[in-house]
C-alpha atoms as a PDB file:
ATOM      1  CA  UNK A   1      -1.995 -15.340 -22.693  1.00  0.00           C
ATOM      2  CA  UNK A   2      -1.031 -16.267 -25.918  1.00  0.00           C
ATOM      3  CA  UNK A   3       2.399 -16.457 -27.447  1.00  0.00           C
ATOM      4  CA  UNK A   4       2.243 -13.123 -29.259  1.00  0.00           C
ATOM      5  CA  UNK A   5       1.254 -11.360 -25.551  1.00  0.00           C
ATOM      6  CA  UNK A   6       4.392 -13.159 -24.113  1.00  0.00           C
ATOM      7  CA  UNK A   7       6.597 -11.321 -26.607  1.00  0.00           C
ATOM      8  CA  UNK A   8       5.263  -8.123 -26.702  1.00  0.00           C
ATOM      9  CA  UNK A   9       5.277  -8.432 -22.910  1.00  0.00           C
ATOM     10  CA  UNK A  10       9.021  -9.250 -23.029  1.00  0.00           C
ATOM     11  CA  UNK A  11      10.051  -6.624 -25.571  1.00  0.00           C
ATOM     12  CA  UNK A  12       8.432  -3.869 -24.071  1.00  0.00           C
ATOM     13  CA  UNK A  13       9.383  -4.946 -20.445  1.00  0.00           C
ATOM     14  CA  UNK A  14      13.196  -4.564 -22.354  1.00  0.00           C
ATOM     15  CA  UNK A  15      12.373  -1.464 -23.602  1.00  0.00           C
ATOM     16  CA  UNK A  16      11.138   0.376 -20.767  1.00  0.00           C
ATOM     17  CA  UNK A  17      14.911  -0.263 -19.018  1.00  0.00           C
ATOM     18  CA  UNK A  18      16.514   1.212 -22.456  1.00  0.00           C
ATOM     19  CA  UNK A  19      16.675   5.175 -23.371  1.00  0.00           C
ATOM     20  CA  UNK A  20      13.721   7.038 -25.104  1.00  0.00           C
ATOM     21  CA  UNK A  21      15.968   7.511 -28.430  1.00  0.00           C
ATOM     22  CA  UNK A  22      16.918   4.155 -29.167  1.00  0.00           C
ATOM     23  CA  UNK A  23      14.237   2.099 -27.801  1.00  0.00           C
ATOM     24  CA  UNK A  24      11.988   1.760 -31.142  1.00  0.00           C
ATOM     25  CA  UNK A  25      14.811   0.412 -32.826  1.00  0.00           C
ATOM     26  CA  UNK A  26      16.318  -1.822 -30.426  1.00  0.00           C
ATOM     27  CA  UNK A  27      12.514  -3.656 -30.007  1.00  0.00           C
ATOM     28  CA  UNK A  28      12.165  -3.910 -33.267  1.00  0.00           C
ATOM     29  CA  UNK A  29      15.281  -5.616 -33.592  1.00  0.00           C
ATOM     30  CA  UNK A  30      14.714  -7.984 -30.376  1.00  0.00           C
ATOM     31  CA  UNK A  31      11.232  -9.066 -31.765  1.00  0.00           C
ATOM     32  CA  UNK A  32      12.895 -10.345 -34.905  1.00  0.00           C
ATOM     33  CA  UNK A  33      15.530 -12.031 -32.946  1.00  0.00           C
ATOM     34  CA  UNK A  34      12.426 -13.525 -30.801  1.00  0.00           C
ATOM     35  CA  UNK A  35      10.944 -13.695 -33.884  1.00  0.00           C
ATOM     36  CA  UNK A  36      13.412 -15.638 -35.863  1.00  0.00           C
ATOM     37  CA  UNK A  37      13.662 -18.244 -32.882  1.00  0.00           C
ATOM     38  CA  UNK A  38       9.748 -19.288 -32.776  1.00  0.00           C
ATOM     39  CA  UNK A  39      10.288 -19.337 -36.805  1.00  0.00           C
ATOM     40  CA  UNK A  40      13.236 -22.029 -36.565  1.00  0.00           C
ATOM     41  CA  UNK A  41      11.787 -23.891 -34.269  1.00  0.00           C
ATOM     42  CA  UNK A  42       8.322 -23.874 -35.794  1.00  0.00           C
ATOM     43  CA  UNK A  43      10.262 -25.040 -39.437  1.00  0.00           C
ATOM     44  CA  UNK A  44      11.513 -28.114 -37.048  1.00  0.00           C
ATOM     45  CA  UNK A  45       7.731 -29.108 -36.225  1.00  0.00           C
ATOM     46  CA  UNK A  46       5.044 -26.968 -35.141  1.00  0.00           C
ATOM     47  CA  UNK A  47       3.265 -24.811 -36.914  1.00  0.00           C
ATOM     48  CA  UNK A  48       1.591 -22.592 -34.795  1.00  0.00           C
ATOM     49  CA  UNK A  49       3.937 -22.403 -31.341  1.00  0.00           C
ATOM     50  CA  UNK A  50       2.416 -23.483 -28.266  1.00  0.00           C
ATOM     51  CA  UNK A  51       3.003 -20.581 -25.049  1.00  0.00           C
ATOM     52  CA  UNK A  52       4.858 -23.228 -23.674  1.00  0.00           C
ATOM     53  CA  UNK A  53       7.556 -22.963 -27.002  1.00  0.00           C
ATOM     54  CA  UNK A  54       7.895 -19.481 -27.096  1.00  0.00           C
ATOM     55  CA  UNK A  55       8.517 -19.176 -22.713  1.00  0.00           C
ATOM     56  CA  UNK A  56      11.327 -21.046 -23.645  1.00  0.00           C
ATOM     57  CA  UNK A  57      12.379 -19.533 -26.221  1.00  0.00           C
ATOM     58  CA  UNK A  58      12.427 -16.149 -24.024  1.00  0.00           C
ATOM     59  CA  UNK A  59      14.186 -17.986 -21.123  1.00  0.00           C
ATOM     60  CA  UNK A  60      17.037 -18.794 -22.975  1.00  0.00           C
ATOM     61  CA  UNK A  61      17.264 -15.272 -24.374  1.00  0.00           C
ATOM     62  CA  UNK A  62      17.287 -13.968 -20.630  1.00  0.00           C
ATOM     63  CA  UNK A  63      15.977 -12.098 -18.035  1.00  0.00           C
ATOM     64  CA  UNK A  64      14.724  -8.467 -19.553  1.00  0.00           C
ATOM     65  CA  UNK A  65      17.364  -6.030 -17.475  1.00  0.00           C
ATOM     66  CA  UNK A  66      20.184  -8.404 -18.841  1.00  0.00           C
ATOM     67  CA  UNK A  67      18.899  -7.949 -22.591  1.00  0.00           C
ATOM     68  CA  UNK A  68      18.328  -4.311 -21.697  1.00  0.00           C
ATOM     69  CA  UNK A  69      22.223  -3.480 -20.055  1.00  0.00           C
ATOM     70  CA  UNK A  70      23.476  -5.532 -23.159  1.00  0.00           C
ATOM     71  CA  UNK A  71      21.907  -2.290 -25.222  1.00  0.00           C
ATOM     72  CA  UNK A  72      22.762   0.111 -23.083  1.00  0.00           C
ATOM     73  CA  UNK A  73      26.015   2.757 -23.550  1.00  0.00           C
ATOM     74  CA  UNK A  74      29.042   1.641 -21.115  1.00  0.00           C
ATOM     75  CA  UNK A  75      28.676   4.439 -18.357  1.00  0.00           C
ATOM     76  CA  UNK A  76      32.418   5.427 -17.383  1.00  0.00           C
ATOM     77  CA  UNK A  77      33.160   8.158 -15.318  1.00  0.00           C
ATOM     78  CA  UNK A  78      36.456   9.104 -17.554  1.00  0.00           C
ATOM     79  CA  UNK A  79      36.781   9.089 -20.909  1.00  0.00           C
ATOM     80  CA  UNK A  80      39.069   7.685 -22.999  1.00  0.00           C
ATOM     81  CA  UNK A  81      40.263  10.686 -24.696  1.00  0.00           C
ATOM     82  CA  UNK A  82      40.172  12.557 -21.140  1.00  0.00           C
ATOM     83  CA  UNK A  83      42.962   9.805 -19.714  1.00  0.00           C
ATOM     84  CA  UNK A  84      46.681   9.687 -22.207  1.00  0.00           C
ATOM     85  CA  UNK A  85      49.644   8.339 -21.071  1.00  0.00           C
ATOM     86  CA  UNK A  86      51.230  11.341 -20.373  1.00  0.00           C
ATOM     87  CA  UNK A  87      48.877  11.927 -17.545  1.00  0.00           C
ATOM     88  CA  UNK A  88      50.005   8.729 -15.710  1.00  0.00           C
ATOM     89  CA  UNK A  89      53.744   9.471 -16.298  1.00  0.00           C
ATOM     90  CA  UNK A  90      53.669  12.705 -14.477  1.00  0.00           C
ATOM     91  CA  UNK A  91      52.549  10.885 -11.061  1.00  0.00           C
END
């Protein structure tokens, strides 16, 4: 596997945890974050990066369902605009 694969394997692996409507745009955005990385750290030395580079590279962004819950709406059972002070002061 080369090191394109690896992130294409990683985005998508993000993306299928994430909802249908913002998924495009939330891998496009984490592939130029990937992206970016391999770019700095090829600039330090390498030119082409080695599989072993860019596995680290995605290591230190994180495991996939951690990326994906970091993009992902809070869930709350209540509202914000369903709880007001005045409901708490009449218990």
């Amino acid at each position: 596997m080369n090191a394109t694969e690896m992130i294409n394997r990683y985005v998508n692996e993000v993306g299928e945890q994430l909802p249908g409507k913002t998924r495009a745009d939330i891998e496009q955005e984490l592939r130029s974050l990937i992206q970016d990385a391999v770019d700095e750290r090829s600039a330090a030395g390498e030119e082409q990066p080695t599989t072993e580079a860019v596995a680290a590279i995605l290591r230190e962004f994180g495991a996939p369902a951690v990326i994906a819950a970091r993009y992902r709406p809070a869930e709350v059972l209540i509202g914000a605009t369903l709880v007001t002070p005045r409901a708490f002061a009449a218990s």
